[in-house]
Protein backbone atom coordinates (compact mmCIF):
# COMPACT_ATOMS: atom_id res chain seq x y z
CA UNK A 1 103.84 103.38 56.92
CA UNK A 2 100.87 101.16 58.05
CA UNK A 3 102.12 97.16 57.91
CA UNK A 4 99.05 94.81 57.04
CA UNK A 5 98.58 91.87 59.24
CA UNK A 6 99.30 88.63 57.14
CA UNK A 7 95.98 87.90 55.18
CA UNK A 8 96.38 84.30 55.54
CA UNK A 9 96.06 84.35 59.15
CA UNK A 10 92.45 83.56 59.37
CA UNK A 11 90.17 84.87 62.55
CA UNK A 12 90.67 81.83 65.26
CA UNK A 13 89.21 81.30 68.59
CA UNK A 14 91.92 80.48 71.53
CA UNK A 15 91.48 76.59 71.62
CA UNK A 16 91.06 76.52 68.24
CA UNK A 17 94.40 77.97 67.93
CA UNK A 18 96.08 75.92 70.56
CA UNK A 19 94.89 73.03 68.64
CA UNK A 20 96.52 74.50 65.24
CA UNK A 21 99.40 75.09 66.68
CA UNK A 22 99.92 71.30 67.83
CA UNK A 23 99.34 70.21 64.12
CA UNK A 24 101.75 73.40 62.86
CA UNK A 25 104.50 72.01 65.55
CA UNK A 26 103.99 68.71 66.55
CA UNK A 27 103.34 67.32 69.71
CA UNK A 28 106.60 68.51 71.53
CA UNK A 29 107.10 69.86 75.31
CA UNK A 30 104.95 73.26 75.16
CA UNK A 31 104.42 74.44 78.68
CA UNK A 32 106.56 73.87 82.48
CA UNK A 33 106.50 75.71 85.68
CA UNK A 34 108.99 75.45 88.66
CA UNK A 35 107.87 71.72 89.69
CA UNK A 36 109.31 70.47 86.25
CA UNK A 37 106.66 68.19 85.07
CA UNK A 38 106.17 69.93 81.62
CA UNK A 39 103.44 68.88 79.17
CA UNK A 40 103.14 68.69 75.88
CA UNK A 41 100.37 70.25 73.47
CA UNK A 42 98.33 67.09 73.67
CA UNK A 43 98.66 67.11 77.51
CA UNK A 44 97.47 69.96 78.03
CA UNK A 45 94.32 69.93 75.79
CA UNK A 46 93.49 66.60 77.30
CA UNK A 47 93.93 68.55 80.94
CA UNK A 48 91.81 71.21 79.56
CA UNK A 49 89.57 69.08 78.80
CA UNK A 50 89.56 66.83 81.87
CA UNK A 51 88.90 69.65 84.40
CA UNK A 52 86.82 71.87 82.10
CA UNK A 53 84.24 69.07 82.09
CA UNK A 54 84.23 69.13 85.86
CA UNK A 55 83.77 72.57 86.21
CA UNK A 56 81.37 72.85 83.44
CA UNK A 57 79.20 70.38 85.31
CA UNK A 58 78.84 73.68 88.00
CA UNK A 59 79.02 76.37 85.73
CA UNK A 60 76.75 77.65 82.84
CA UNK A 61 77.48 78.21 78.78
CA UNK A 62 78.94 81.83 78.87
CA UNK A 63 79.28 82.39 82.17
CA UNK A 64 82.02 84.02 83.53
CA UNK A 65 84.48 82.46 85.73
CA UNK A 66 87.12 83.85 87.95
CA UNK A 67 91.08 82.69 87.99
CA UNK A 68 92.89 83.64 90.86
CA UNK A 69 96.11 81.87 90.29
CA UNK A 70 99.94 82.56 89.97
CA UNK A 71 101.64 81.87 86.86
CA UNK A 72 101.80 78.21 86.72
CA UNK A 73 101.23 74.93 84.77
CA UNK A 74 97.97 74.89 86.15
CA UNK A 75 96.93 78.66 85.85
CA UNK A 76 97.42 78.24 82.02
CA UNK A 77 95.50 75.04 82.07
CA UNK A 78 92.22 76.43 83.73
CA UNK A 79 92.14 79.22 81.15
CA UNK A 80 92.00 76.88 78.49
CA UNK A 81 89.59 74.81 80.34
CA UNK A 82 86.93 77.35 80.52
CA UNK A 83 87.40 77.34 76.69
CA UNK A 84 86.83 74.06 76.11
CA UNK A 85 83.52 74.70 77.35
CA UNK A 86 82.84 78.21 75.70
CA UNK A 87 83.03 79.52 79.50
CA UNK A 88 84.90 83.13 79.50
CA UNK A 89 87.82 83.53 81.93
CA UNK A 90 87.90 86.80 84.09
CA UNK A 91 91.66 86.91 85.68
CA UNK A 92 91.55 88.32 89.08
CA UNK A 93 94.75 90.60 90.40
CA UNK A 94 95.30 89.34 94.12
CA UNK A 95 97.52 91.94 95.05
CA UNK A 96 95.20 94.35 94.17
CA UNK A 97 93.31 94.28 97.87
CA UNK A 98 89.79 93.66 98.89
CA UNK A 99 87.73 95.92 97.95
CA UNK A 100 89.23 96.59 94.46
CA UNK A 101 88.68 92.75 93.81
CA UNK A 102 85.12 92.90 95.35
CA UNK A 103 84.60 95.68 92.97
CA UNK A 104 85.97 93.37 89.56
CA UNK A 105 83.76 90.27 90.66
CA UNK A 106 80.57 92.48 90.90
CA UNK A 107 81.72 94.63 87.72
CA UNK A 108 81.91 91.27 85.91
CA UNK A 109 78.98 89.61 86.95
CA UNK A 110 81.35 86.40 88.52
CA UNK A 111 79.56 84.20 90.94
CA UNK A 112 82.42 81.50 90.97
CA UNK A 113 86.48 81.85 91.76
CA UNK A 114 88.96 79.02 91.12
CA UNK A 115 91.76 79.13 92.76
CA UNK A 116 94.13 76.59 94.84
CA UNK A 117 95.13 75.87 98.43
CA UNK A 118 98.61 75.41 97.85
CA UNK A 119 98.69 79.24 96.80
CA UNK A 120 96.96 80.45 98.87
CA UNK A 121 98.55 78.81 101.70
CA UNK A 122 101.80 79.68 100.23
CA UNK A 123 100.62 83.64 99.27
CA UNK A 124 98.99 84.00 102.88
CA UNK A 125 95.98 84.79 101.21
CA UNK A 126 93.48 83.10 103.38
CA UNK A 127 91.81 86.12 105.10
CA UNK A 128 91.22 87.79 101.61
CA UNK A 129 89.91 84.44 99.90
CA UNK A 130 87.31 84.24 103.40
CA UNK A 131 86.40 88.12 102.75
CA UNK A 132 85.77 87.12 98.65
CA UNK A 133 83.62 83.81 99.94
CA UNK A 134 81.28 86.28 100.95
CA UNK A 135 80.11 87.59 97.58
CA UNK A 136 81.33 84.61 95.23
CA UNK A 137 81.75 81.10 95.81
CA UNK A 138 85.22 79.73 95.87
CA UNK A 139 85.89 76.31 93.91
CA UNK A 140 89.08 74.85 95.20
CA UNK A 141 90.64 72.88 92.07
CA UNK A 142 92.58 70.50 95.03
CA UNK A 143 89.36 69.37 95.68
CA UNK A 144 87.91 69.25 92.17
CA UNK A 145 91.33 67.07 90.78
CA UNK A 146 91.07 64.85 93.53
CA UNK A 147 86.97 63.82 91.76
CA UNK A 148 88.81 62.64 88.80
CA UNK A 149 88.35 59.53 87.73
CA UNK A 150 89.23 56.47 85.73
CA UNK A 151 86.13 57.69 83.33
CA UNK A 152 87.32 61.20 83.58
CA UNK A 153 90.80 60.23 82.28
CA UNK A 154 89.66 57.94 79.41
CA UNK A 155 87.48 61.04 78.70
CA UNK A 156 90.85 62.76 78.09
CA UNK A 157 92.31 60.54 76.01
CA UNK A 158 89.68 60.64 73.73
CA UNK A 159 89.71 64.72 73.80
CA UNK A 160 93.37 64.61 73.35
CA UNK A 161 93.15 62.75 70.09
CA UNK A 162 89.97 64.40 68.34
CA UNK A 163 90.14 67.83 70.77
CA UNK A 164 87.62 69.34 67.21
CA UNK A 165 84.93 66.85 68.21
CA UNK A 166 84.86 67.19 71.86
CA UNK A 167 85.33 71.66 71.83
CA UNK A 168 82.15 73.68 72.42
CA UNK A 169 82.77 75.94 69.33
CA UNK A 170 82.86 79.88 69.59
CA UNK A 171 82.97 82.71 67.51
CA UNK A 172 86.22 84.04 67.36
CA UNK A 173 84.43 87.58 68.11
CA UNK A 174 83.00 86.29 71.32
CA UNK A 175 84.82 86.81 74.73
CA UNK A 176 88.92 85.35 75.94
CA UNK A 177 88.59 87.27 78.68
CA UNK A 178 87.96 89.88 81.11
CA UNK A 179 91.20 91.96 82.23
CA UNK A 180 91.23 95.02 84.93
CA UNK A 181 93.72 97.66 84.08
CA UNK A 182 96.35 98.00 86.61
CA UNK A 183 95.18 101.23 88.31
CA UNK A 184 97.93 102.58 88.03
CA UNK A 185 96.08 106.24 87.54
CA UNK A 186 92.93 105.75 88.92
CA UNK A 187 90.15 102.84 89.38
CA UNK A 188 90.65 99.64 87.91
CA UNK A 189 87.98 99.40 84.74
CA UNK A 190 87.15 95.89 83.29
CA UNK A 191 88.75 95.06 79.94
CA UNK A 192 86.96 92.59 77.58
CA UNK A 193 89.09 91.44 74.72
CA UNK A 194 87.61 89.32 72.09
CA UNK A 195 89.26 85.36 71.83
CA UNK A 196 90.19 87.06 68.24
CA UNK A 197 92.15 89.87 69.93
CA UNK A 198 94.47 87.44 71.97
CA UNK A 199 95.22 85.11 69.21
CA UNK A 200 95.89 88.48 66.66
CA UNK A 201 98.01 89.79 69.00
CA UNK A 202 100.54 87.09 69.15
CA UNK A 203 100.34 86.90 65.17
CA UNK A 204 100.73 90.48 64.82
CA UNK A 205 104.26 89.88 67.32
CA UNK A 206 104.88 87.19 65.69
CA UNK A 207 105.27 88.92 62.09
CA UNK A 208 107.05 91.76 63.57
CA UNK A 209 109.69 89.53 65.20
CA UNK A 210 109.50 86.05 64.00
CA UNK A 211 110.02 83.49 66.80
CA UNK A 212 112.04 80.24 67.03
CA UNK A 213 109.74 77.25 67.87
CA UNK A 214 113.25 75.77 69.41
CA UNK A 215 113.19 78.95 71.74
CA UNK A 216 112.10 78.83 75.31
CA UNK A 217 109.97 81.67 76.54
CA UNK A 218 110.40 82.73 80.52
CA UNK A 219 107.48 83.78 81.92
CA UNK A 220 107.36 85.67 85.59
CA UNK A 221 104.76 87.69 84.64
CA UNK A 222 101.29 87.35 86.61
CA UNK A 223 98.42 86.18 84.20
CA UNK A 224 95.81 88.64 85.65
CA UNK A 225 98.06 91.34 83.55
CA UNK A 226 97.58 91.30 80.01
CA UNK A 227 101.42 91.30 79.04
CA UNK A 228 101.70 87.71 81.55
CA UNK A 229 98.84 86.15 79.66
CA UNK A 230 99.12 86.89 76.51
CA UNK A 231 102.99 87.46 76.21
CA UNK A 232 104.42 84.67 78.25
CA UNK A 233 101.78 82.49 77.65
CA UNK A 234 99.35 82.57 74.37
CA UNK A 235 101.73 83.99 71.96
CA UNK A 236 104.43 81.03 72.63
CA UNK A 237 101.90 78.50 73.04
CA UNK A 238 100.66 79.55 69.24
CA UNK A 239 103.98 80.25 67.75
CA UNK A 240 105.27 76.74 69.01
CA UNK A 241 107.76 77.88 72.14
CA UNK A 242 108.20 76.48 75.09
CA UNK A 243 106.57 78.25 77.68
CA UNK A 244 108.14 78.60 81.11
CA UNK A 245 105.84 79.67 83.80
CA UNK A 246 106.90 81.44 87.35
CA UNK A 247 105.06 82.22 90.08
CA UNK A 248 106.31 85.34 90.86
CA UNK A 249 108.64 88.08 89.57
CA UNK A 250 109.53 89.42 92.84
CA UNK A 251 111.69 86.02 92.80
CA UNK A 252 115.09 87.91 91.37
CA UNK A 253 117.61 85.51 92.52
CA UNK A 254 115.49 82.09 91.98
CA UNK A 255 115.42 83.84 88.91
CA UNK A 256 117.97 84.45 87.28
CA UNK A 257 119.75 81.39 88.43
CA UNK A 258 116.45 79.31 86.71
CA UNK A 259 117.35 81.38 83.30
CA UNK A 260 120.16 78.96 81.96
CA UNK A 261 118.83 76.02 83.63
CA UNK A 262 115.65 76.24 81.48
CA UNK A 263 117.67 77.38 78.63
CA UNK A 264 115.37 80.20 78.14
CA UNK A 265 115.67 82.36 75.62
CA UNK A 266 113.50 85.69 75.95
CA UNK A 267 112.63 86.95 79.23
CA UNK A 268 109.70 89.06 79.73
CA UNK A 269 109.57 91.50 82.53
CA UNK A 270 109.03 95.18 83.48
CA UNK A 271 111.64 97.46 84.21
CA UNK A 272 111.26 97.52 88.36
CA UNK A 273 111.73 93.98 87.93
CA UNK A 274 114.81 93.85 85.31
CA UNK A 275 116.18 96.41 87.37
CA UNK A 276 116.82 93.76 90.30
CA UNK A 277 117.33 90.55 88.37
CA UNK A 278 120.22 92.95 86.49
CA UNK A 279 121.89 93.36 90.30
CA UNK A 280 122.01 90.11 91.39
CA UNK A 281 122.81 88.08 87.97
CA UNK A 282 125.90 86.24 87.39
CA UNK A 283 127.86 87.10 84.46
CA UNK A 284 126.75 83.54 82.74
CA UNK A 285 122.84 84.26 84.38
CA UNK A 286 121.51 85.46 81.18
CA UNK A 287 123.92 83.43 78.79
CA UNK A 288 121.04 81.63 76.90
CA UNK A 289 119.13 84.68 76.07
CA UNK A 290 118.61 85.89 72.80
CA UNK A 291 116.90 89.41 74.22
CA UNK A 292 114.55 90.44 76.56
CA UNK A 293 111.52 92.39 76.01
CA UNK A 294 110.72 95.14 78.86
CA UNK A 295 107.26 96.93 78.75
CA UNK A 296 104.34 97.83 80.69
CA UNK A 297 106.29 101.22 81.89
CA UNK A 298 108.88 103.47 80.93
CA UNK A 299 112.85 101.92 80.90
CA UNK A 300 114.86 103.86 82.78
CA UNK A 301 118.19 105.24 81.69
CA UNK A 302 119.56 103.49 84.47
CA UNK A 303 118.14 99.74 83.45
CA UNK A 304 119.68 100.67 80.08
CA UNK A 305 123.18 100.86 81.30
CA UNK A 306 123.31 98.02 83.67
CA UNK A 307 122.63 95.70 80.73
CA UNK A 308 124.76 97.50 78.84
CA UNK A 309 127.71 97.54 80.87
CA UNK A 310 127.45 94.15 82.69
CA UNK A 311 125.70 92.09 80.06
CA UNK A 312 127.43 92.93 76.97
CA UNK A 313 125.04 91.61 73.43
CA UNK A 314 122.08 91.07 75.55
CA UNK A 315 119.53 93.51 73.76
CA UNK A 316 116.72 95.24 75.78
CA UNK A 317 113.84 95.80 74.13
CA UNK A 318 111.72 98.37 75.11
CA UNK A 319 107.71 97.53 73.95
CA UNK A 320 104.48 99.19 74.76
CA UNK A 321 100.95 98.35 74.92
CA UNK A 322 97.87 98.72 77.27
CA UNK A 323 94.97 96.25 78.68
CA UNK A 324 93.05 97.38 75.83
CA UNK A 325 95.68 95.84 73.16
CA UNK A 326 95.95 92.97 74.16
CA UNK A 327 98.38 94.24 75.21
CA UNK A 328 101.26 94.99 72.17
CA UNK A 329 100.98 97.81 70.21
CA UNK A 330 104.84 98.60 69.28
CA UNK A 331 107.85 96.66 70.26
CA UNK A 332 111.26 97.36 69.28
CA UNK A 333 113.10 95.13 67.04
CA UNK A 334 116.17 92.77 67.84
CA UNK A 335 118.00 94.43 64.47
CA UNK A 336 116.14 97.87 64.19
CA UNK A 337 116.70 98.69 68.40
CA UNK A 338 115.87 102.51 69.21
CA UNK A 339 116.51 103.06 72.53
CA UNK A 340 114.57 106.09 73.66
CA UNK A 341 111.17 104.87 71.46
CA UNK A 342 109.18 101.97 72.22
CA UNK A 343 109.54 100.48 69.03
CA UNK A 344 107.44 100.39 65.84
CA UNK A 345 103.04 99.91 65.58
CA UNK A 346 102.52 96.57 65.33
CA UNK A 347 101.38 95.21 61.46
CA UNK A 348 97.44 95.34 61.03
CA UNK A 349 97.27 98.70 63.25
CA UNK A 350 95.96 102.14 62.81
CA UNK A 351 96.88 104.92 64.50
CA UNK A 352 96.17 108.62 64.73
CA UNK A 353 97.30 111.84 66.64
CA UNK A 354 95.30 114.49 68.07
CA UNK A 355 96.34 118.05 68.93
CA UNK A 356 96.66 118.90 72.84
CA UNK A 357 95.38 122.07 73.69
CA UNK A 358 98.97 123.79 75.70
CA UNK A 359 101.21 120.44 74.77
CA UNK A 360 103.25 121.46 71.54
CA UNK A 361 105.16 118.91 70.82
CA UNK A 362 103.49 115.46 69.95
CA UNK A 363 99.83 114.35 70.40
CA UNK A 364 97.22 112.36 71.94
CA UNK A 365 97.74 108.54 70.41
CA UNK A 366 94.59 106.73 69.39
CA UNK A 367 94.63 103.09 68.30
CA UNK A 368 92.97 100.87 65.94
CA UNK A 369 93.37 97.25 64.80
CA UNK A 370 92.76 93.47 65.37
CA UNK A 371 93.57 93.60 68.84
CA UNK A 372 92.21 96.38 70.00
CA UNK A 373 89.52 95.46 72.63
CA UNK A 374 86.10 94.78 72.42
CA UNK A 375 85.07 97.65 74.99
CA UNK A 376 85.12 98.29 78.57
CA UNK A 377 82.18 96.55 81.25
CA UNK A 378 79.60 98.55 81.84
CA UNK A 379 79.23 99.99 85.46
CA UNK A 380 75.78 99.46 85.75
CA UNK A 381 75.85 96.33 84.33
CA UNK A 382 77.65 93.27 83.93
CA UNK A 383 76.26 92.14 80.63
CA UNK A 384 76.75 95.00 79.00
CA UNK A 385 80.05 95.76 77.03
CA UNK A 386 80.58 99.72 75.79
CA UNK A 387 82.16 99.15 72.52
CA UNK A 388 84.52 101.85 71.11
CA UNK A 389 83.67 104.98 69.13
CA UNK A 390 85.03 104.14 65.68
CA UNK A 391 86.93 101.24 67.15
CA UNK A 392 89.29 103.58 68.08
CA UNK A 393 90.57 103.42 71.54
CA UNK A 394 92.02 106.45 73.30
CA UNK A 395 95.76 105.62 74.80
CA UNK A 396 95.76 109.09 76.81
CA UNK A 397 99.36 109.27 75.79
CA UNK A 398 101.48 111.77 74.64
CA UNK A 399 103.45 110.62 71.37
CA UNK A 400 105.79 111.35 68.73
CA UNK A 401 106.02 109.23 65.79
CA UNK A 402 108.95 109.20 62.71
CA UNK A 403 108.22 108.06 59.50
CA UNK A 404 109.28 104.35 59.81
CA UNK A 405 106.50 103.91 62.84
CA UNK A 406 108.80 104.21 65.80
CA UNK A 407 106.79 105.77 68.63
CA UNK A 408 108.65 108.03 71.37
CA UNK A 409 106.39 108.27 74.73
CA UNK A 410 106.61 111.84 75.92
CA UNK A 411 103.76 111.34 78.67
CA UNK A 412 100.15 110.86 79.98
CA UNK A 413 97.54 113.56 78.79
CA UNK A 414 96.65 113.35 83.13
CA UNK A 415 100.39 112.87 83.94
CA UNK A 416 100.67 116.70 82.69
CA UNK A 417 100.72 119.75 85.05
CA UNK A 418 100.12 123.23 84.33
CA UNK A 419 102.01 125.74 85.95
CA UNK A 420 102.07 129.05 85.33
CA UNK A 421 100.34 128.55 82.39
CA UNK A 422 102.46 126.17 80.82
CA UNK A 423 101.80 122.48 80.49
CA UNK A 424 105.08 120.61 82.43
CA UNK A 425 105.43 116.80 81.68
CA UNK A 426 105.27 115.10 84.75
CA UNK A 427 107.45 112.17 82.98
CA UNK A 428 110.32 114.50 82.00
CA UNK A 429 110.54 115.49 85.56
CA UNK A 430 111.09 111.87 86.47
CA UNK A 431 113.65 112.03 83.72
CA UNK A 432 115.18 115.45 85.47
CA UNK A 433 115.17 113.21 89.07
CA UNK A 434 116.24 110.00 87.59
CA UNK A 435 119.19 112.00 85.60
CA UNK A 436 120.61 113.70 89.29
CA UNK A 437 119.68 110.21 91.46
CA UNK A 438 120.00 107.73 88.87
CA UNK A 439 120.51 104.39 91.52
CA UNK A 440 116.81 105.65 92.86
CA UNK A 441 113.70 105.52 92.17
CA UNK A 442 111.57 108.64 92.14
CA UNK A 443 107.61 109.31 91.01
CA UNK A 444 106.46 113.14 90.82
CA UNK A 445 102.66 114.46 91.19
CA UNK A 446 101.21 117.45 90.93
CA UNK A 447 99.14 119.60 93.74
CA UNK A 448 97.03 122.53 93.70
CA UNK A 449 99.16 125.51 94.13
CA UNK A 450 96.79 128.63 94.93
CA UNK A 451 100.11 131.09 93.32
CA UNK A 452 100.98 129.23 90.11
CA UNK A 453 97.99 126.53 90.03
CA UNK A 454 99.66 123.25 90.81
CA UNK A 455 103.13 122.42 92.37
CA UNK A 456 105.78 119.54 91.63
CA UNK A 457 106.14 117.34 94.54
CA UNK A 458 108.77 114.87 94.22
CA UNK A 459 108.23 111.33 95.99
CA UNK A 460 112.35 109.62 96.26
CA UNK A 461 113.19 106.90 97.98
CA UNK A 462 116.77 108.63 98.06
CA UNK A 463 117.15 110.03 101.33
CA UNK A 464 119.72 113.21 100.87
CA UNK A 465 117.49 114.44 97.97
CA UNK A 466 117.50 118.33 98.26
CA UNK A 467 115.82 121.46 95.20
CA UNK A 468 119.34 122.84 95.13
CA UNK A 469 121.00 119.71 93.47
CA UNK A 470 117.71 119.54 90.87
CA UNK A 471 117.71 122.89 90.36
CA UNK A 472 122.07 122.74 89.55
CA UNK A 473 121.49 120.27 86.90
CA UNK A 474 117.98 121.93 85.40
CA UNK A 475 120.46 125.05 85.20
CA UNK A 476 123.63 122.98 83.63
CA UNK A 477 121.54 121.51 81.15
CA UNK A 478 119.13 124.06 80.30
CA UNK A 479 116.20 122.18 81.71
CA UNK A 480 113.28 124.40 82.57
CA UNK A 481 112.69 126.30 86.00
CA UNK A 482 109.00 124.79 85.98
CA UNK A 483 110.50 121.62 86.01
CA UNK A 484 112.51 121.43 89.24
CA UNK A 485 110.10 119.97 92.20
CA UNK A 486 109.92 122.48 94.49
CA UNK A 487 108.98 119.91 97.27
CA UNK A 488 110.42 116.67 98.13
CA UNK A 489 108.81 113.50 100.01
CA UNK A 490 111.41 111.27 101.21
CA UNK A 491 110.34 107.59 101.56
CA UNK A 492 111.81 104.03 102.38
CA UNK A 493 110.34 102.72 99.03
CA UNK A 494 108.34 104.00 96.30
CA UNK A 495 104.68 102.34 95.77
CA UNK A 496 105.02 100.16 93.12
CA UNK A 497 101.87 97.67 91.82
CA UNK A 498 101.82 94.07 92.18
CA UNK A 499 102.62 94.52 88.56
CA UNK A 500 105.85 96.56 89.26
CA UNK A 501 104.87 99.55 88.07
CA UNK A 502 104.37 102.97 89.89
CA UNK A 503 101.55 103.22 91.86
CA UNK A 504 100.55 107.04 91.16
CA UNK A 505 96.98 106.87 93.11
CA UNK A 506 98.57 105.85 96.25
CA UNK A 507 101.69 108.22 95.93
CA UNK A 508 98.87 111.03 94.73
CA UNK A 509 97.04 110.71 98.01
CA UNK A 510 100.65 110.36 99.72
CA UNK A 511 101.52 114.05 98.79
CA UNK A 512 98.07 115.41 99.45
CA UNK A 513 98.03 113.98 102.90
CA UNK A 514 101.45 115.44 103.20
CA UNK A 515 100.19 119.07 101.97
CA UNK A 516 97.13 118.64 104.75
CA UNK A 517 98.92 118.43 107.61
């Protein structure tokens, strides 16, 4: 059964929403990072304010303007500061190399990057900001909050009382920023969801699960992905949480041993990554938790029972969502937990399945709603944004869905083989591996096969991995034949994104390397 979204959530921009939010809440302590000088709602709007003026003074109404900073204090500042000024954010990935960011800054149209020497310094990013400086100029914000002044600050004060009179005012349809999907499948394409889309989403989560103003949100996520931005940062900034901002979830021991000493109490993360904090926590590391939401790719069976066994109460909740929603579209519920679905459609969505041609059970999920995106960037050009046919945006996912909404993600419409005729799941595969190996981690593509059309290979990071053991349990269980990899590729770690989830183009080219030599 569809869920409306609450009618009396009117259409908001982003600051326009921030600002809400401070009269809904009050002016408490809204937003820290790891050097522990937190800010309130006020403080940040006046910082917003403060260095959106400055770079507003270099920049042009609309124009977009590229982030490339960790999740921080400041990170979540300069997004709102381009807003202040009706400027439109576009986050960039660092981790995603050279020519893949070259590729986003042209796609996008950006002439400008702000970033900071600290981080770079720190991320040993200095020959990739010097190869960027050659097709966009980089502002360094060191530089640009060492030119404020005693006028600048005064400025502030004044925006931080009447932040309505100061705001360049924008439509709540117009652009809150331009995403890249991870590329996880293929290339990166440019995302542009509306200011309206952000702000929906974190209603839409909101009414699903209603949050605790007195609850601290933990953050580790990377802004440049769309569950960072607008799950550990816009949806507790708007729903009155504290949010808590780290620079990096490869971090697992910092970590968890941060957790209770921010008193947080929902942890956002993917499953790589909850996979490692789950090894090295403490049996008190995750004591002021209330759950943890996991999304962004499949949970394994394995992540499951780890928190089950060594962190008994602590609910995992499984979610799932894309660039192009903003990113939720279904989350599962502290009291209505499936484990094995991804949780209900999110209230105010639309949803329909379409018949696979060879895949039986489930279809192809499309999506509809308030925060589905405003289209993909054109290729050919930057000003141009492809809106959706219908508004409808195409998941490429396999689903099943039950009666009460609960969604069940069987696999990719490309992360399908066909062998022998018949259409093999490359996710249950992963399953089949993950059952056998389950400490490891294990991706499987597809090659052409010129007998039975394409062939399993099976990439493992588990070195004794043999067919005979696969094919044992396939035959115990009564898995299919088709299924069982009938190659291996033995590795000392599976690519993973900067995002933590599987990188399939570079393990794709991995195996057809392999079958070339």
């Amino acid at each position: 059964m569809r869920v409306p979204l609450d009618p009396k959530l009117a259409e908001q921009s982003l600051f326009d929403a921030l600002i809400a939010a401070r009269d809904t809440y009050g002016d408490k302590e809204i937003l820290e990072d790891q050097d522990r000088n937190p800010l309130t709602y006020t403080g940040v709007i006046r910082a917003a304010f403060v260095l959106g003026r400055k770079i507003a003074a270099m920049t042009n109404p609309s124009e977009r303007v590229a982030i490339m900073l960790p999740s921080s204090v400041g990170g979540v500042v300069t997004f709102f500061a381009l807003h202040a000024y009706g400027r439109q954010p576009v986050m960039l990935n660092f981790t995603a190399g050279e020519l893949n960011l070259k590729a986003a800054l042209k796609a996008a149209g950006v002439r400008k990057i702000l970033t900071a020497k600290r981080f770079i310094d720190q991320a040993k990013l200095d020959d990739l900001v010097a190869d960027l400086g050659t097709v966009a100029e980089i502002v360094w914000l060191d530089d640009v909050r060492k030119s404020i002044g005693l006028p600048d600050k005064l400025f502030g004060l004044m925006a931080g009382l009447m932040p309505r009179r100061f705001l360049v005012k924008t439509a709540p349809s117009s652009p809150g920023v331009v995403l890249f999907t991870s590329g996880s499948f293929g290339a990166p394409k440019g995302v542009v969801l509306s200011q309206w889309n952000l702000v929906a989403n974190s209603r839409q989560v909101n009414q699903h699960i209603p949050l605790d103003p007195d609850w601290v949100m933990f953050n580790p996520l990377p802004t440049f992905h769309c569950f960072g931005l607008t799950g550990g940062v816009l949806l507790p900034l708007f729903q009155g949480l504290k949010a808590f901002q780290y620079p990096s979830p490869l971090h697992a021991k910092q970590i968890v041993e941060l957790l209770p000493q921010v008193k947080a109490s929902i942890l956002f993360a993917t499953d790589t990554f909850l996979n490692q904090y789950a090894r090295v926590a403490g049996p008190d590391d995750f004591s002021t938790l209330k759950f943890i939401v996991a999304g962004a790719e499949r949970v394994r069976d394995e992540t499951h029972h780890l928190f089950n066994t060594r962190f008994h109460g602590l609910k995992l909740l499984e979610g799932y969502g894309a660039t192009e929603t903003s990113p939720v579209a279904a989350v599962n519920h502290p009291d209505r937990n499936r484990p094995g679905t991804v949780g209900q459609i999110m209230p105010g969505m639309s949803w329909r399945l379409d018949q696979v041609p060879g895949i039986t059970e489930g279809g192809r999920l499309y999506l509809r709603g308030p925060n589905v995106m405003s289209g993909y960037l054109s290729a050919t050009d930057p000003q141009v944004i492809e809106p959706l046919d219908g508004g409808w945006h195409d998941t490429g996912d396999i689903v099943s869905l039950d009666d009460e909404g609960y969604i069940a993600i069987l696999g990719r419409v490309k992360r399908f083989a066909k062998i022998g005729g018949e259409m093999v799941s490359l996710m249950a595969v992963e399953g089949l591996a993950s059952a056998v190996w389950p400490d490891n981690r294990h991706a499987v593509v597809s090659i052409p096969d010129s007998r039975k059309g394409e062939k399993l290979v099976l990439v493992t990071d588990r070195m004794d991995a043999d067919v005979s053991r696969l094919t044992e349990w396939a035959r115990e269980h009564g898995a299919p034949e088709l299924a069982v990899p009938k190659k291996i590729m033995r590795v000392a770690e599976v690519p993973v994104l900067g995002t933590g989830k599987t990188d399939y183009v570079a393990i794709q080219q991995m195996a057809e390397l392999e079958k070339a030599a």
